[in-house]
N, C-alpha and C. Protein backbone atom coordinates (compact mmCIF):
# COMPACT_ATOMS: atom_id res chain seq x y z
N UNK A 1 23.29 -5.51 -6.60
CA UNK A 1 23.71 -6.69 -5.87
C UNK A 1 22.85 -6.84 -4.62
N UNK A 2 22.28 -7.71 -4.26
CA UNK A 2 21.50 -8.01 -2.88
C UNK A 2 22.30 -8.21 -2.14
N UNK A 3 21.32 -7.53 -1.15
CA UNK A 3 22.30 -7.40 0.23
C UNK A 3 21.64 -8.69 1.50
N UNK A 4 22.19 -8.64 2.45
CA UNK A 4 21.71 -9.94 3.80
C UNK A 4 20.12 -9.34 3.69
N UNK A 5 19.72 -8.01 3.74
CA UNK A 5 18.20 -7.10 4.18
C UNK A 5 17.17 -7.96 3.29
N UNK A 6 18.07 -7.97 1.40
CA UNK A 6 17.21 -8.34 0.50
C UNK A 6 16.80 -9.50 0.98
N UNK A 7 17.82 -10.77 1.42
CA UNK A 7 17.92 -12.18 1.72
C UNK A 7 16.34 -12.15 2.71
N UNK A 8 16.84 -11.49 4.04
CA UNK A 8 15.52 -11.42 5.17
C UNK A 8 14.45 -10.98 4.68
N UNK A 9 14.19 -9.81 3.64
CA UNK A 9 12.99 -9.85 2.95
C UNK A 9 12.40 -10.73 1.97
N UNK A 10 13.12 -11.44 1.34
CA UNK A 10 12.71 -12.43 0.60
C UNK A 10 11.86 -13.23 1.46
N UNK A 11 13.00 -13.77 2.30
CA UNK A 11 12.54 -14.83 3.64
C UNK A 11 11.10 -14.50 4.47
N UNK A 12 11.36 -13.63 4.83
CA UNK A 12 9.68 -12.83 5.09
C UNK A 12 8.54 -12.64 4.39
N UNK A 13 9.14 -12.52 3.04
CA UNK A 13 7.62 -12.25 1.67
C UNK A 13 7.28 -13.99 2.01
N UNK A 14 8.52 -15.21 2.05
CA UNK A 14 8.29 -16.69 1.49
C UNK A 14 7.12 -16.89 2.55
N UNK A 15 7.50 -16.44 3.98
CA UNK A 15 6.63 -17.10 5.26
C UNK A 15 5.29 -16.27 5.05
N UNK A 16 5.19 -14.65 4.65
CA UNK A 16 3.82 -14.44 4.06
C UNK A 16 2.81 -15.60 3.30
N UNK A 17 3.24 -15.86 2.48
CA UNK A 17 3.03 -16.56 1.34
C UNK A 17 2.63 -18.20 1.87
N UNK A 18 2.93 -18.47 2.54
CA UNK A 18 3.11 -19.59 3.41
C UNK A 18 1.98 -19.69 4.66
N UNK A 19 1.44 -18.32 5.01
CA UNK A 19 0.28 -18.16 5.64
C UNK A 19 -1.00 -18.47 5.10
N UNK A 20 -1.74 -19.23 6.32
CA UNK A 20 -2.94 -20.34 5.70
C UNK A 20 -3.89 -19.83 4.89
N UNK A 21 -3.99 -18.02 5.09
CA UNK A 21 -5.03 -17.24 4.45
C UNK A 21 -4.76 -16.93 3.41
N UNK A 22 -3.78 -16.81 2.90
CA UNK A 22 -3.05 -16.21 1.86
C UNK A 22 -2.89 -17.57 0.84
N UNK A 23 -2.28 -18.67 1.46
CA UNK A 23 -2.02 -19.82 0.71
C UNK A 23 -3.19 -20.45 0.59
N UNK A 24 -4.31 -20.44 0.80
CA UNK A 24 -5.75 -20.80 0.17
C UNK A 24 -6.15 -19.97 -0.97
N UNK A 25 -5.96 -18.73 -0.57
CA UNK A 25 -6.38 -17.50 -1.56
C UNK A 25 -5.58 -18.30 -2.85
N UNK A 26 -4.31 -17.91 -2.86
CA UNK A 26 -3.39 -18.28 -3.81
C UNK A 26 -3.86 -19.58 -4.55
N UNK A 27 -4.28 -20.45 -3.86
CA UNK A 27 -4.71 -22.01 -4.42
C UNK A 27 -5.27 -21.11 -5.22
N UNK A 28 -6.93 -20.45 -4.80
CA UNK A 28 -8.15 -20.38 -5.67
C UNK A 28 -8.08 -19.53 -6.79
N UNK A 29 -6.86 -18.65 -6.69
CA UNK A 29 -6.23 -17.67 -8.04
C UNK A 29 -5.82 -18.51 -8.63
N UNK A 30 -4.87 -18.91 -8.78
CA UNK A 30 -3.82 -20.13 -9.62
C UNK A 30 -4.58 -21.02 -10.14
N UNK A 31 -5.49 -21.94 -9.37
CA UNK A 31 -5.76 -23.33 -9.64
C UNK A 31 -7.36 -23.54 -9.59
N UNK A 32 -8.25 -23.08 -9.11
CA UNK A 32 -9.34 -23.17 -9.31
C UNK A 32 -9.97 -22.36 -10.09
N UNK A 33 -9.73 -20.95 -9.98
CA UNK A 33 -10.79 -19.84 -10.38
C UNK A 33 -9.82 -19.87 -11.95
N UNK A 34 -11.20 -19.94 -13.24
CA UNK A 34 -10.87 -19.87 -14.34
C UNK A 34 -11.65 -19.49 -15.11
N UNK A 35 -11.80 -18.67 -15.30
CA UNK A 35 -12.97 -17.55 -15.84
C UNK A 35 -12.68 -17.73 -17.21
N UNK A 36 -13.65 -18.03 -18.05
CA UNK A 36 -13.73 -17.75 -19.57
C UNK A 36 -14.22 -17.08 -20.16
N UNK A 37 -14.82 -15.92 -19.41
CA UNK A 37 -15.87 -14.77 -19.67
C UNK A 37 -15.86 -13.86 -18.62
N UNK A 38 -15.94 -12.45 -20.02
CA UNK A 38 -15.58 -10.97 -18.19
C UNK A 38 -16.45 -11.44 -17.53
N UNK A 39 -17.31 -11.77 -17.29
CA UNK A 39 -19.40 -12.21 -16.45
C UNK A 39 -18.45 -12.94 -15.50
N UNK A 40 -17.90 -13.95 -15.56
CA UNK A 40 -17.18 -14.89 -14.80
C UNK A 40 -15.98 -14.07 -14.17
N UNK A 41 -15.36 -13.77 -14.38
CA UNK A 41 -14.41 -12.69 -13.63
C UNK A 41 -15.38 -11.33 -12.69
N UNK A 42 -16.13 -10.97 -13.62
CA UNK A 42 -17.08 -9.95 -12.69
C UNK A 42 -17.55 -10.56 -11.67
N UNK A 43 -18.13 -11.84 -11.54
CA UNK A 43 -18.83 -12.49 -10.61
C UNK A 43 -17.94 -12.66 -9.09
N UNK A 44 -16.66 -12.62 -9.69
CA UNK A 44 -15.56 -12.72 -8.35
C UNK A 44 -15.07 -11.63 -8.32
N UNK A 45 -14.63 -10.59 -8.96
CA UNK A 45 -14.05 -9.27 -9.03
C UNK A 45 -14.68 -8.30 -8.22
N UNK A 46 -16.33 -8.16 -8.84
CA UNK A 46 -17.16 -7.65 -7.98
C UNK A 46 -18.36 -7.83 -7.18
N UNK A 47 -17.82 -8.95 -6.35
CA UNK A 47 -18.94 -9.65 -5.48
C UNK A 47 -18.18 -9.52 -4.05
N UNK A 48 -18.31 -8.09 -3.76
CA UNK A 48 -17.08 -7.45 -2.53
C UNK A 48 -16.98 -8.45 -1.32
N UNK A 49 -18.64 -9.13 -0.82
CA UNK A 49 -18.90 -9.61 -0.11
C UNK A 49 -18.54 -11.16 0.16
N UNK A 50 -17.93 -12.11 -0.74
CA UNK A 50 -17.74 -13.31 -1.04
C UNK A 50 -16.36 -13.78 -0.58
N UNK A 51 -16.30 -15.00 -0.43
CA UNK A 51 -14.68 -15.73 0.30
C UNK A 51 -13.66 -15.62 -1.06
N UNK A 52 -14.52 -15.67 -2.40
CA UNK A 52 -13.16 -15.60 -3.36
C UNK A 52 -13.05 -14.05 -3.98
N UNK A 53 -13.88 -13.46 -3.67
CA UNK A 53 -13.58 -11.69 -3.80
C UNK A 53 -12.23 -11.32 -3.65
N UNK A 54 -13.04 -12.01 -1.74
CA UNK A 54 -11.24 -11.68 -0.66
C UNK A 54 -10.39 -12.25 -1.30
N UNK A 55 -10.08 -13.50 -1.85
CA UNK A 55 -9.06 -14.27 -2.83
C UNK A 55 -8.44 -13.38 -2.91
N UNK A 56 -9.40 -12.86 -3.99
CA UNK A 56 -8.86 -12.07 -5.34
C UNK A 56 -7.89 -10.68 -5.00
N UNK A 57 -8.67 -9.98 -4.07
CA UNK A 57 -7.98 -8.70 -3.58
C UNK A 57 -6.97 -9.21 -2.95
N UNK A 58 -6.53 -10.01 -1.94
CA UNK A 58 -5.24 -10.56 -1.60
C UNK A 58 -4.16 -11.09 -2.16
N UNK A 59 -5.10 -11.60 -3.26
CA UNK A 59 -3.41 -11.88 -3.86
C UNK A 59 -2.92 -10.68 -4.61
N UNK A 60 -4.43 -10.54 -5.26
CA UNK A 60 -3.44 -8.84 -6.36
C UNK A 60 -2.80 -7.99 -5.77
N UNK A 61 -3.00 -7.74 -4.13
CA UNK A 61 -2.29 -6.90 -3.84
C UNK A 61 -0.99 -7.24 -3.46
N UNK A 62 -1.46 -8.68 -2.70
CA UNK A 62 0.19 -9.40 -2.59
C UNK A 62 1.39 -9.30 -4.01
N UNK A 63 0.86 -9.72 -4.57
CA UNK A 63 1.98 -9.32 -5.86
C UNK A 63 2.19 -7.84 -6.40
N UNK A 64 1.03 -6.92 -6.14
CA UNK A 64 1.28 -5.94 -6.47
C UNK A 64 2.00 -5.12 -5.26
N UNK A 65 2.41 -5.32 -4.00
CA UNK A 65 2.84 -4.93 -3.00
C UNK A 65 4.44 -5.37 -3.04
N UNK A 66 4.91 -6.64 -3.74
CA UNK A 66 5.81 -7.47 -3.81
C UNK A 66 6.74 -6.72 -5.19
N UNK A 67 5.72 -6.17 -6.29
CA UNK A 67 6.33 -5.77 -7.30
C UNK A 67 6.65 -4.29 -7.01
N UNK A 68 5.72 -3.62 -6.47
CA UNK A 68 6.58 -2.49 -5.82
C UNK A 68 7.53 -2.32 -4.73
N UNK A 69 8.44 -3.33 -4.15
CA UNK A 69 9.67 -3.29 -3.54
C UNK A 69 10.41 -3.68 -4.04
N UNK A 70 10.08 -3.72 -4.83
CA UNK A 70 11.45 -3.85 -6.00
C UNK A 70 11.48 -2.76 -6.85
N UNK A 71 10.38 -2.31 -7.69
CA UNK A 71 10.51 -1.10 -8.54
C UNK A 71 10.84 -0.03 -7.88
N UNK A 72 10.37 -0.24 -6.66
CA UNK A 72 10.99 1.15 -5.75
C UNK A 72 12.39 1.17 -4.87
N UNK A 73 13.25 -0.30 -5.40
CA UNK A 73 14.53 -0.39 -4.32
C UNK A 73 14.50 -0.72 -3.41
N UNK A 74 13.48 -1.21 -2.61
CA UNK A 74 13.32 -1.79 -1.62
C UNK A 74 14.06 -3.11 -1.65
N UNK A 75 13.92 -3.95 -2.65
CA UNK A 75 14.26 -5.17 -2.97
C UNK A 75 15.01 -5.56 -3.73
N UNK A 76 16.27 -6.34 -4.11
CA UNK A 76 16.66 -6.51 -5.42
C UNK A 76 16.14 -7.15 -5.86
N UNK A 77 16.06 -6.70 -7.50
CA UNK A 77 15.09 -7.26 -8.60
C UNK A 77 15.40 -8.76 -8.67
N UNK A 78 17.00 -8.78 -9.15
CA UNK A 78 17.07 -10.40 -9.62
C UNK A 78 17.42 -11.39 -8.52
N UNK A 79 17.03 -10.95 -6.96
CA UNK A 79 16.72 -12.21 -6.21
C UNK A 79 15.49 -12.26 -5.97
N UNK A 80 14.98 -11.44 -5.87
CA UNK A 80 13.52 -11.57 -6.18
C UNK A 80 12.76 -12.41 -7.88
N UNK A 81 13.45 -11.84 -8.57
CA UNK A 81 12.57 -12.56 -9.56
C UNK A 81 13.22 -14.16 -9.79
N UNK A 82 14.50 -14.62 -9.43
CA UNK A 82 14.82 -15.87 -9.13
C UNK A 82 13.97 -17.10 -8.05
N UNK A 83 13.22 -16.51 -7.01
CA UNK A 83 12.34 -17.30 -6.70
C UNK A 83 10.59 -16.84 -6.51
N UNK A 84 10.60 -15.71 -7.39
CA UNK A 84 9.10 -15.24 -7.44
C UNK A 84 8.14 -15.30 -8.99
N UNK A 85 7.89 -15.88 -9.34
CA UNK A 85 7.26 -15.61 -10.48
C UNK A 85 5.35 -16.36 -10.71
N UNK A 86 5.04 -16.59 -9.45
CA UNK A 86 3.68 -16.86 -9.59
C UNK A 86 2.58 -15.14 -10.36
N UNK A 87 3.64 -13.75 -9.04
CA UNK A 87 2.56 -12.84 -9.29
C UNK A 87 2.12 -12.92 -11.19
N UNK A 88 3.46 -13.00 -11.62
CA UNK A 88 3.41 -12.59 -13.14
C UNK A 88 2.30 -13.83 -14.15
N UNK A 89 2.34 -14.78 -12.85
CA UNK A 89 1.31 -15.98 -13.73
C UNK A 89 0.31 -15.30 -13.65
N UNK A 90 0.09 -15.04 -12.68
CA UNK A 90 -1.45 -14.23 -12.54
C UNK A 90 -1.99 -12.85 -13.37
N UNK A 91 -0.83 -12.46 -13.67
CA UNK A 91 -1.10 -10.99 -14.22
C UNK A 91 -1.21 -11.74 -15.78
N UNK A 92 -0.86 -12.77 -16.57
CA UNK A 92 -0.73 -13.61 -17.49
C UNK A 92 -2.18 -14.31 -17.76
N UNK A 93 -2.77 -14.59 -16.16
CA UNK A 93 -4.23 -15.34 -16.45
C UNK A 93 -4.78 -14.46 -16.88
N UNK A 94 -4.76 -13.16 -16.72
CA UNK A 94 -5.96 -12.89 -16.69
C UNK A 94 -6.02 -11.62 -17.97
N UNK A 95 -4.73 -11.66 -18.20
CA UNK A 95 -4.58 -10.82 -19.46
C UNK A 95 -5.19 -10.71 -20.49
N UNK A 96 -6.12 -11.26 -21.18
CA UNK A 96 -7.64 -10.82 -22.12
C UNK A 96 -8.40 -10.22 -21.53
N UNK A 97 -8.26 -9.98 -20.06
CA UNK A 97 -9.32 -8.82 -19.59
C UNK A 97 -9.24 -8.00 -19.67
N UNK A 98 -8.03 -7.59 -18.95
CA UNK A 98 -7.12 -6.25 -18.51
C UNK A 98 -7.78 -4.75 -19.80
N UNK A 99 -7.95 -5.13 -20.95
CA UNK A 99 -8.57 -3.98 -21.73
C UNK A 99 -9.78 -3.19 -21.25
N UNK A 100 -10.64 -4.13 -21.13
CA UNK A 100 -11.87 -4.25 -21.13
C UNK A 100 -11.90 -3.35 -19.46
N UNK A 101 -11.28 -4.73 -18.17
CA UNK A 101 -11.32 -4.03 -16.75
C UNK A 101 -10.96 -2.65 -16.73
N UNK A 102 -9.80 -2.38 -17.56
CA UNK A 102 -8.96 -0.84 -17.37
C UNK A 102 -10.07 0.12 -17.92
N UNK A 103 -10.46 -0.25 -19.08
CA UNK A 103 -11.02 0.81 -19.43
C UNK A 103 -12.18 1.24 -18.76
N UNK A 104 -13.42 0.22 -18.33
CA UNK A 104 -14.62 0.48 -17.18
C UNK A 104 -14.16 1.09 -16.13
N UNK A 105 -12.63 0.51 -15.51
CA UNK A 105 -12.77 1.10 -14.00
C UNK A 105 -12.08 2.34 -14.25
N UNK A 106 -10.84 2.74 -15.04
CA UNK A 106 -10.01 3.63 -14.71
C UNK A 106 -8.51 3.17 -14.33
N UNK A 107 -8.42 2.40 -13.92
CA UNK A 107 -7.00 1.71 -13.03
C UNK A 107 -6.95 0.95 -13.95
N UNK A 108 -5.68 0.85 -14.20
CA UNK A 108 -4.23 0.00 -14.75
C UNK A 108 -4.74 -1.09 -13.99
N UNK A 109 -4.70 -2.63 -14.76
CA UNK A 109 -4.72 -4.32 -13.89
C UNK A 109 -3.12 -4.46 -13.42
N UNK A 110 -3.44 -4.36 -12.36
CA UNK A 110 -1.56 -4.80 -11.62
C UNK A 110 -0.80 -3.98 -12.01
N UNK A 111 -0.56 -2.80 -11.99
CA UNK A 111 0.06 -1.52 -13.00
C UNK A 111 1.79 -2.30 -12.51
N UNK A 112 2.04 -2.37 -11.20
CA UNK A 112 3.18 -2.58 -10.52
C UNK A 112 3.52 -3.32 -11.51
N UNK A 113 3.11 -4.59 -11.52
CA UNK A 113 3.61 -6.17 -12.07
C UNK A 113 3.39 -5.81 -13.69
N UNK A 114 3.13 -5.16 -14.19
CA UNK A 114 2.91 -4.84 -15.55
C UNK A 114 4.11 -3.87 -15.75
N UNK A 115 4.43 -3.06 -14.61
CA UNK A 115 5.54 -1.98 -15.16
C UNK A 115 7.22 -3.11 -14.28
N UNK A 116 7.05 -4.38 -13.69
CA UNK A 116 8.34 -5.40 -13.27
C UNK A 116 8.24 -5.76 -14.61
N UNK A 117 7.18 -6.67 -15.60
CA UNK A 117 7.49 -7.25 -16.56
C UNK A 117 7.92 -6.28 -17.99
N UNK A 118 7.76 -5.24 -17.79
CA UNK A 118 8.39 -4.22 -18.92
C UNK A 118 10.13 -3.60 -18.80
N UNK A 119 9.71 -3.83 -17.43
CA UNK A 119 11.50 -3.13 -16.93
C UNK A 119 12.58 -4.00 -16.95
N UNK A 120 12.03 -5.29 -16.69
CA UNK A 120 13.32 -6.46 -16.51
C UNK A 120 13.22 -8.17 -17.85
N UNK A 121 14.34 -7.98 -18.17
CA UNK A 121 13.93 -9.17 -19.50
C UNK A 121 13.95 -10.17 -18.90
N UNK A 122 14.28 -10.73 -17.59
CA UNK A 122 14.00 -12.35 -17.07
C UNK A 122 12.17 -12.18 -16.47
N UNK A 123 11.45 -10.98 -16.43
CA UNK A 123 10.37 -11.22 -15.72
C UNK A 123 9.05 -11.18 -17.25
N UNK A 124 9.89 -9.95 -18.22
CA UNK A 124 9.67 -10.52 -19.74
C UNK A 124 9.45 -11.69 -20.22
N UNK A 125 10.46 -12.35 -20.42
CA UNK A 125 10.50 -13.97 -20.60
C UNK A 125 9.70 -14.96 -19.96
N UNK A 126 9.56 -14.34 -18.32
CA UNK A 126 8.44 -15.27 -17.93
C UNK A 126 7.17 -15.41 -18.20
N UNK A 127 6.75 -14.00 -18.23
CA UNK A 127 5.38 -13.46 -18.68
C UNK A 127 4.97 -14.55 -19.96
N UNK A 128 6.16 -14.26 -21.26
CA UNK A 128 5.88 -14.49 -22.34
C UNK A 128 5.89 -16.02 -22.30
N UNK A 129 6.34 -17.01 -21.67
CA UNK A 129 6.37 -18.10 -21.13
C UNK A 129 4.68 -18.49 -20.63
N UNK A 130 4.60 -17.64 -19.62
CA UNK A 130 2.74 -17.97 -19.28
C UNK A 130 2.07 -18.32 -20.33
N UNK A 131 2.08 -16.95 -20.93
CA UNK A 131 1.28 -16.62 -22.17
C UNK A 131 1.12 -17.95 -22.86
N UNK A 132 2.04 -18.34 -23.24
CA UNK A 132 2.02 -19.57 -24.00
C UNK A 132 1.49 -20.65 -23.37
N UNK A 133 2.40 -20.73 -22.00
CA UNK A 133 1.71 -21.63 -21.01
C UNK A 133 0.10 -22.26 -21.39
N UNK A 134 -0.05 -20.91 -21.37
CA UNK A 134 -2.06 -20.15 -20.95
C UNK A 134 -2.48 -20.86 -22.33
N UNK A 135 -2.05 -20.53 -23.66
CA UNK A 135 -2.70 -20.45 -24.96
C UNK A 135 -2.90 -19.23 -25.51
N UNK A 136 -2.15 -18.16 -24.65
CA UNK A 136 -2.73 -17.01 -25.14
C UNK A 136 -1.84 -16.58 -26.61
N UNK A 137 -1.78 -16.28 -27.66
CA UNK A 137 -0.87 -15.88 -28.63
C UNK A 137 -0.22 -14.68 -28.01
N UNK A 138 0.93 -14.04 -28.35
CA UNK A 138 0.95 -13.12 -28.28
C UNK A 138 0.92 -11.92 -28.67
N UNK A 139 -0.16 -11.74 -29.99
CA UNK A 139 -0.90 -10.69 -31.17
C UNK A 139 -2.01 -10.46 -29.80
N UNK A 140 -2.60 -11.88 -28.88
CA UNK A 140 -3.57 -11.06 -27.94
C UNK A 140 -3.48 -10.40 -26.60
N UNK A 141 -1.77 -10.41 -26.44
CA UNK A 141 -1.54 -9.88 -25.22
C UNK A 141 -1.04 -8.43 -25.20
């Protein structure tokens, strides 16, 4: 059951999120950057030095920072996943990579947000929702 703490943390992740650096980043994840090839994801993934690099590392961590206060109790899950479900779009875009990235680098893509959408069936459903969203089948996710 969420408590008033969960409420003020929610409220605090929303005004994060709401910050001009973060809410540009977020545009260029979501809505601009659309890679149809690892080359095209590499080009922003590992181009450390670039304005959509930073994007990129900000938001993944934002959601991956967001999905671990909840897997760890920090947060309750289902007020959180009642008004959060962009991270899981993202972990959804980019899901034909994730094989390929994991296996070159070593690291799990979004391990956090990959182990919210396995643990809880409303963040399940959303995922599988993207997916479709996206075009992705799900034989390729």
């Amino acid at each position: 059951m969420a408590t008033a703490a969960d409420a003020e943390l929610i409220l605090r992740l929303y005004e994060l999120r709401r910050e001009e650096t973060l809410r540009k980043a977020r545009r260029f994840m979501v809505f601009d950057f659309q890679p149809k090839t690892l080359e095209e994801l590499r080009a922003v993934s590992r181009d450390t030095k670039s304005e959509h690099n930073a994007a990129w590392r900000q938001v993944l961590s934002y959601w991956e920072m967001t999905s671990s206060l909840v897997l760890r109790g920090a947060l309750d899950a289902d007020l959180f996943l009642d008004s959060n479900g962009e991270g899981i779009l993202v972990y959804a875009k980019f899901h034909h990579f994730h094989a390929v990235t994991e296996k070159e680098s070593g690291n799990p893509f979004m391990k956090n947000t990959a182990e919210l959408i396995e643990r809880y069936p409303v963040a399940k459903a959303r995922h599988e929702a993207f997916l479709k969203m996206l075009g992705i089948a799900p034989s390729q996710a």
